[in-house]
Protein backbone atom coordinates (compact mmCIF):
# COMPACT_ATOMS: atom_id res chain seq x y z
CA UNK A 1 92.27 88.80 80.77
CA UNK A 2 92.98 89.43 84.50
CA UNK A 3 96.30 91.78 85.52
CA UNK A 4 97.36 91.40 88.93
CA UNK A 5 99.79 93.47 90.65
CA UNK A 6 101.78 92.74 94.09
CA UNK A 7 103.17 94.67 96.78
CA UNK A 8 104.19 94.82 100.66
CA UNK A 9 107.60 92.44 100.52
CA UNK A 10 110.09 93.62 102.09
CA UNK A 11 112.85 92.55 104.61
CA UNK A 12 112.00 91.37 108.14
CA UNK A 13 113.14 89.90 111.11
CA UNK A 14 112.50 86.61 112.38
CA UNK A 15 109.14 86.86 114.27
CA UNK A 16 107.94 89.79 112.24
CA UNK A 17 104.97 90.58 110.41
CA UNK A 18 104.42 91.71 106.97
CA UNK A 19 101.21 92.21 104.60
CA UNK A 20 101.39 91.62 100.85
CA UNK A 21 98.20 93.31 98.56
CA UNK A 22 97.45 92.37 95.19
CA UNK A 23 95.13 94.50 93.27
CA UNK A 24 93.22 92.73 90.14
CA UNK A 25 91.93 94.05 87.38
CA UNK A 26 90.34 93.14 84.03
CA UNK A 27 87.62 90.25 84.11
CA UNK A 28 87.33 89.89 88.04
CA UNK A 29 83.49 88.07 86.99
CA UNK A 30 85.99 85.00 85.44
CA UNK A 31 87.75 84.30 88.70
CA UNK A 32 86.54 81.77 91.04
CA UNK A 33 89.35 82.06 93.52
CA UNK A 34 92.49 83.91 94.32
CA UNK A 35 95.87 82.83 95.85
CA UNK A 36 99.37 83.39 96.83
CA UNK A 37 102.06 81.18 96.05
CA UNK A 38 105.73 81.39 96.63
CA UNK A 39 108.75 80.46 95.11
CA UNK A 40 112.38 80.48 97.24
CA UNK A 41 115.12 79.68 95.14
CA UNK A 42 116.21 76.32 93.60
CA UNK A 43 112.31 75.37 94.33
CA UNK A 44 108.78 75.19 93.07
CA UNK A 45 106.78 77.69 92.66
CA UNK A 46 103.89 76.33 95.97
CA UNK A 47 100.33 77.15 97.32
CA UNK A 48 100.26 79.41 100.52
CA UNK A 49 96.87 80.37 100.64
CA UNK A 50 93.87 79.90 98.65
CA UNK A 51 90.36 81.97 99.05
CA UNK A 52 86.88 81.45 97.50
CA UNK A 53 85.12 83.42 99.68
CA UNK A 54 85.45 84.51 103.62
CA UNK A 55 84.05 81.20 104.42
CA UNK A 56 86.11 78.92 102.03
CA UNK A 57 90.34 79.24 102.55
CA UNK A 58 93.03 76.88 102.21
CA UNK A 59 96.50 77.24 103.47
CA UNK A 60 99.53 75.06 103.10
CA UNK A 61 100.49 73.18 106.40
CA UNK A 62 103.84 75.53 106.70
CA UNK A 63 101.62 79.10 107.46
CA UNK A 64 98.63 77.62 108.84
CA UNK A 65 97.76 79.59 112.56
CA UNK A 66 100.33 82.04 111.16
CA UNK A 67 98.93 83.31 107.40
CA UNK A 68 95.47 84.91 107.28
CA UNK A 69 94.41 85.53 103.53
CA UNK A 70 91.57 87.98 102.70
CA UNK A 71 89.22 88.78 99.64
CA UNK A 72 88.22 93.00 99.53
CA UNK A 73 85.68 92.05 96.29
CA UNK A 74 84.75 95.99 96.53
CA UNK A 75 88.01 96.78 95.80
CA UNK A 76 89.19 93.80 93.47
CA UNK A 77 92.18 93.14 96.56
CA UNK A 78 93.08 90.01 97.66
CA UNK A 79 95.58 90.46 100.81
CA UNK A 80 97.61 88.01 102.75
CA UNK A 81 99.00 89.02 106.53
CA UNK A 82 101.97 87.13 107.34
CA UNK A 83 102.72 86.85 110.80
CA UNK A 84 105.61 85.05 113.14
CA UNK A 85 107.75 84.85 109.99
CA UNK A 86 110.71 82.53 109.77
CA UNK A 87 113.64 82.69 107.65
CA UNK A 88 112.07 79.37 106.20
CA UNK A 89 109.45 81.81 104.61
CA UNK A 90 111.41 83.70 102.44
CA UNK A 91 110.56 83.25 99.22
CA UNK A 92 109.17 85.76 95.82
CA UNK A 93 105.70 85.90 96.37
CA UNK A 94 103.36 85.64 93.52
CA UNK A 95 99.25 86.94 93.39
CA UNK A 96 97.57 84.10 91.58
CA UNK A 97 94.00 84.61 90.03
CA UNK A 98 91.88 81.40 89.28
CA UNK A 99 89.42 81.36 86.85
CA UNK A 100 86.70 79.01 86.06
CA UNK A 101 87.65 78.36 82.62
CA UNK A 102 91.68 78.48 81.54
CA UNK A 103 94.90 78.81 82.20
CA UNK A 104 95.52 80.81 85.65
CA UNK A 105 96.90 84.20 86.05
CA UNK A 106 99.93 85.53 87.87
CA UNK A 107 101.71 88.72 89.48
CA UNK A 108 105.24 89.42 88.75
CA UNK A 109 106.09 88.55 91.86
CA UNK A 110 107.54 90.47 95.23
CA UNK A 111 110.39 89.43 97.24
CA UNK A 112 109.90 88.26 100.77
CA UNK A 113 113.06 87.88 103.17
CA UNK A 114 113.05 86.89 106.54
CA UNK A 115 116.37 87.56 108.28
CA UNK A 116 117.96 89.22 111.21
């Protein structure tokens, strides 16, 4: 079992910046990659970012050249800096751990709004 747990959302302006951290814990040596999704309401739940390793990301079209996600493996933290935000990008915010065998794991979530 893997328990992940959000946090950094918030409320931000258009053109802001925010940082959401998700620390893991449990059987970190099952996961081969971690993620963020999000999920704005009346939609599916959708891949931001994906990271294997410093070398190997994956970002959805939307947050590309704006999203940077990060891996901390010292310190089980997976990270995701969110910059030149847009109202379009509000959304809850999940932490989403991989692992090589199974079902994935999930955060409960933090809340993300972009607004002036």
């Amino acid at each position: 079992q893997v328990q992940l747990v959000e946090s950094g959302g918030g409320l931000v302006q258009p053109g802001g910046s925010l940082r959401l951290s998700c620390a893991a814990s449990g059987s970190i040596f099952s996961i081969k990659a971690m993620g963020w999704y999000r999920q704005a309401p009346g939609k599916q739940r959708d891949l931001v970012a994906r990271i294997i390793s410093s070398t190997i990301t994956n970002y959805a079209d939307s947050v590309k050249g704006r999203f940077a996600i990060s891996r901390d493996n010292a310190k089980n933290m997976v990270y995701l800096q969110m910059n030149s935000l847009r109202p379009e990008d509000t959304a809850v915010y999940y932490c989403n751990a991989e692992p090589y065998k199974g079902s994935y794991y999930w955060g409960q979530g933090t809340q993300v709004t972009v607004s002036s």
